[in-house]
C-alpha atoms as a PDB file:
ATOM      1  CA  UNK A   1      77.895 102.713  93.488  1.00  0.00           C
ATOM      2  CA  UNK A   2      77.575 100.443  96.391  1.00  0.00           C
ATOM      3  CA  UNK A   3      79.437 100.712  99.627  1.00  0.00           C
ATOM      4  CA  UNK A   4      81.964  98.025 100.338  1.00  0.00           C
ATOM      5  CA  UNK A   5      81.493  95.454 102.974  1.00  0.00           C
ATOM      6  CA  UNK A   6      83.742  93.423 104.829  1.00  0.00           C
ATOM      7  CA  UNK A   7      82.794  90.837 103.232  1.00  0.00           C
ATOM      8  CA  UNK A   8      84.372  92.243  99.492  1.00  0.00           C
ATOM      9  CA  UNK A   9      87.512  93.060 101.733  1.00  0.00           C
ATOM     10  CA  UNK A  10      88.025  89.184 102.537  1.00  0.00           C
ATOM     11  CA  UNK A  11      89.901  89.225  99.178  1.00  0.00           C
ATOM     12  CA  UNK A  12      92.550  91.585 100.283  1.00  0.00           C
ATOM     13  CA  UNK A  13      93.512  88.323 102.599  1.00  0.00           C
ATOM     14  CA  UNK A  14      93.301  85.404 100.663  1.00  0.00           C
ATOM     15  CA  UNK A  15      96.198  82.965  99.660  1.00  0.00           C
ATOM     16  CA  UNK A  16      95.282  83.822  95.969  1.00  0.00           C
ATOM     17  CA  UNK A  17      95.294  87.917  96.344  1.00  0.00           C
ATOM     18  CA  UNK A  18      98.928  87.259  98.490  1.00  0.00           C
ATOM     19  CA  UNK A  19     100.479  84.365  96.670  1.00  0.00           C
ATOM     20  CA  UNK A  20     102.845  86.399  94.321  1.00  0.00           C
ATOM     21  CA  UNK A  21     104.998  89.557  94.340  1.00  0.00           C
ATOM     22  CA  UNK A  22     102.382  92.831  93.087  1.00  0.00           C
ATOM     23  CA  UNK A  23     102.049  94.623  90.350  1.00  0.00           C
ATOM     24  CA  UNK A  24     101.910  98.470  90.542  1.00  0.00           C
ATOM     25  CA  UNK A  25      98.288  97.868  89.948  1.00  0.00           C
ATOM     26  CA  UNK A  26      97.470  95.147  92.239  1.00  0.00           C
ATOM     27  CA  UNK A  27      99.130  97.444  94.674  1.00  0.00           C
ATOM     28  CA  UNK A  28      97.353 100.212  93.852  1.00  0.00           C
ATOM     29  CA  UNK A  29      93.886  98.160  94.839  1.00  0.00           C
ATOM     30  CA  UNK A  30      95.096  96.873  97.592  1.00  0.00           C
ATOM     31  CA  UNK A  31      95.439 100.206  99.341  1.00  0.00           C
ATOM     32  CA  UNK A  32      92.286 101.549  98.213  1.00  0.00           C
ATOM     33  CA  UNK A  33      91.303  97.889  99.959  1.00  0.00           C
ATOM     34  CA  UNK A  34      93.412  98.806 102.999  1.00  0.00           C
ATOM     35  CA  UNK A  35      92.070 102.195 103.554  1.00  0.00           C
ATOM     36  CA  UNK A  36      89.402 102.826 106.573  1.00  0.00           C
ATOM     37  CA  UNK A  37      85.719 102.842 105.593  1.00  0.00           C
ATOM     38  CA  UNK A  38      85.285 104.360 108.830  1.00  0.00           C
ATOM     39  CA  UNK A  39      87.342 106.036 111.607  1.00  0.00           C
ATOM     40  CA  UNK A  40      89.078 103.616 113.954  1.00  0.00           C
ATOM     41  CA  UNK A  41      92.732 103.514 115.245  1.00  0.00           C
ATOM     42  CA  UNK A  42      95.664 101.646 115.755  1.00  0.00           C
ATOM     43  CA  UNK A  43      98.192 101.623 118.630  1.00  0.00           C
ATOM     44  CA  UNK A  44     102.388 102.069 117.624  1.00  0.00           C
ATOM     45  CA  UNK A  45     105.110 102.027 120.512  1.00  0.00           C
ATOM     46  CA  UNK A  46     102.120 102.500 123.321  1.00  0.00           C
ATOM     47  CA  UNK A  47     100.620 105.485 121.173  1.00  0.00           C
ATOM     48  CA  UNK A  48      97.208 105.410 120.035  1.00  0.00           C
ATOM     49  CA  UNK A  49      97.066 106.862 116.186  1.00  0.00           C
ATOM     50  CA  UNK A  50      93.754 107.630 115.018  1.00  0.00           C
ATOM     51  CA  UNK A  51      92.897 106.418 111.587  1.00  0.00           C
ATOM     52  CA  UNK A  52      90.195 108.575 110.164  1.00  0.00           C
ATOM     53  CA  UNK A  53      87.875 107.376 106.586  1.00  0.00           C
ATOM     54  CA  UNK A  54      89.813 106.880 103.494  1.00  0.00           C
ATOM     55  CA  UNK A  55      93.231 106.494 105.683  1.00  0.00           C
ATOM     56  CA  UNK A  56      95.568 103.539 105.525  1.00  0.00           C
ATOM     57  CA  UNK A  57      97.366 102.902 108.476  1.00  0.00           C
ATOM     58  CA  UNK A  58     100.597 101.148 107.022  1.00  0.00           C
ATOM     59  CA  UNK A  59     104.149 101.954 107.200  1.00  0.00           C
ATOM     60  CA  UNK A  60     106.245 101.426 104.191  1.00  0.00           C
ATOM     61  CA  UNK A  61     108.257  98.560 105.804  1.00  0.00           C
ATOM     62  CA  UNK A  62     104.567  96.558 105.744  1.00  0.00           C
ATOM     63  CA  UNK A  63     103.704  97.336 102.759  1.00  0.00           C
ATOM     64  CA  UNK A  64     106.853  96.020 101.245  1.00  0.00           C
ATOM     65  CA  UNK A  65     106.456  92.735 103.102  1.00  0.00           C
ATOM     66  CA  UNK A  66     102.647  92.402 101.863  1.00  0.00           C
ATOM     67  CA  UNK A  67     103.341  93.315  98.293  1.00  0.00           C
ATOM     68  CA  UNK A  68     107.142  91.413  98.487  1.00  0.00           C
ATOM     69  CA  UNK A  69     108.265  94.712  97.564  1.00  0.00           C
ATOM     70  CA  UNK A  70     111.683  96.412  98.697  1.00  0.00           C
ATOM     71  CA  UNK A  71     110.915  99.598 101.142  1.00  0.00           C
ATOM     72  CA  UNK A  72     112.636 101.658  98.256  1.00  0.00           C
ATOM     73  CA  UNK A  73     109.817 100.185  95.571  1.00  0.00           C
ATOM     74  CA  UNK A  74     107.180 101.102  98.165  1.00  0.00           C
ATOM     75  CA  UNK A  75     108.613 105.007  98.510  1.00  0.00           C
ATOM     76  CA  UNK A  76     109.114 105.536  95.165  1.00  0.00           C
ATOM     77  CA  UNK A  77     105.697 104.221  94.457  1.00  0.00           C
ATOM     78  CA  UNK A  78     104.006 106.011  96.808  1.00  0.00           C
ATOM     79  CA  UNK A  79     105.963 109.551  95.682  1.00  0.00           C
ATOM     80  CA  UNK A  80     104.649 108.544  92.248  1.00  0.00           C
ATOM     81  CA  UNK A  81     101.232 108.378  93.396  1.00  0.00           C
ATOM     82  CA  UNK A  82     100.985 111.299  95.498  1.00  0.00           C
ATOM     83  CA  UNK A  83     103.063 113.284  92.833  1.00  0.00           C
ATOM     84  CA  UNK A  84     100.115 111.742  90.299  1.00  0.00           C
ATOM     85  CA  UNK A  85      97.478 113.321  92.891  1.00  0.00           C
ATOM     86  CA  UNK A  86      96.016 109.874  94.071  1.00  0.00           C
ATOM     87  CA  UNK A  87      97.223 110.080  97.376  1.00  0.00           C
ATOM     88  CA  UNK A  88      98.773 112.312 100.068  1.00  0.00           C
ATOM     89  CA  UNK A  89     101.068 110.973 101.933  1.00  0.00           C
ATOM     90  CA  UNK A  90     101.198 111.372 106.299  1.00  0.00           C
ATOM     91  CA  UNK A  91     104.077 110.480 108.040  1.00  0.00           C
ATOM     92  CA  UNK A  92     105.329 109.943 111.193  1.00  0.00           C
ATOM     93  CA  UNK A  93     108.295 108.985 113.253  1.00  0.00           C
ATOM     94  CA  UNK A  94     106.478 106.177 115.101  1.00  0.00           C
ATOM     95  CA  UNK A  95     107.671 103.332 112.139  1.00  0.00           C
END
């Protein structure tokens, strides 16, 4: 399977990919789309976070506004999906 480039990832911001609230399924792409293909970071309140491969670096308050989700949708999603195995789930207090 090929790697994916940046260019593939352009789709995660077009008007098209954004125009309408998600699906469980679109949202479930996008983070695989949104997760690191390489280590880099991010800086929240003055604090750089390190973001290693295969990480996402969005709070739930983000995600909501991306997918036009409430934060509950987004936490009960993301329960479902680590309680499903798919992801595990790393929080902190910086949100």
């Amino acid at each position: 399977m090929r790697k994916v480039l940046e260019e593939d990832r352009k789709l995660l911001e077009s008007d098209l990919w954004l125009a309408e609230k998600f699906t469980k399924g679109q949202a479930w792409a996008d983070l695989i789309g949104l997760a690191n293909h390489k280590e880099g970071f991010i800086f929240k309140r003055g604090i750089e976070i390190i973001i290693k491969r295969g990480q996402c670096g969005w709070s739930e308050r983000r995600l909501g506004q991306r997918w036009r989700w409430s934060r509950g949708r987004v936490n009960l999603f993301l329960k479902w999906l680590e309680k499903k195995q798919q992801i595990k789930q790393q929080k902190d207090n910086l949100n």
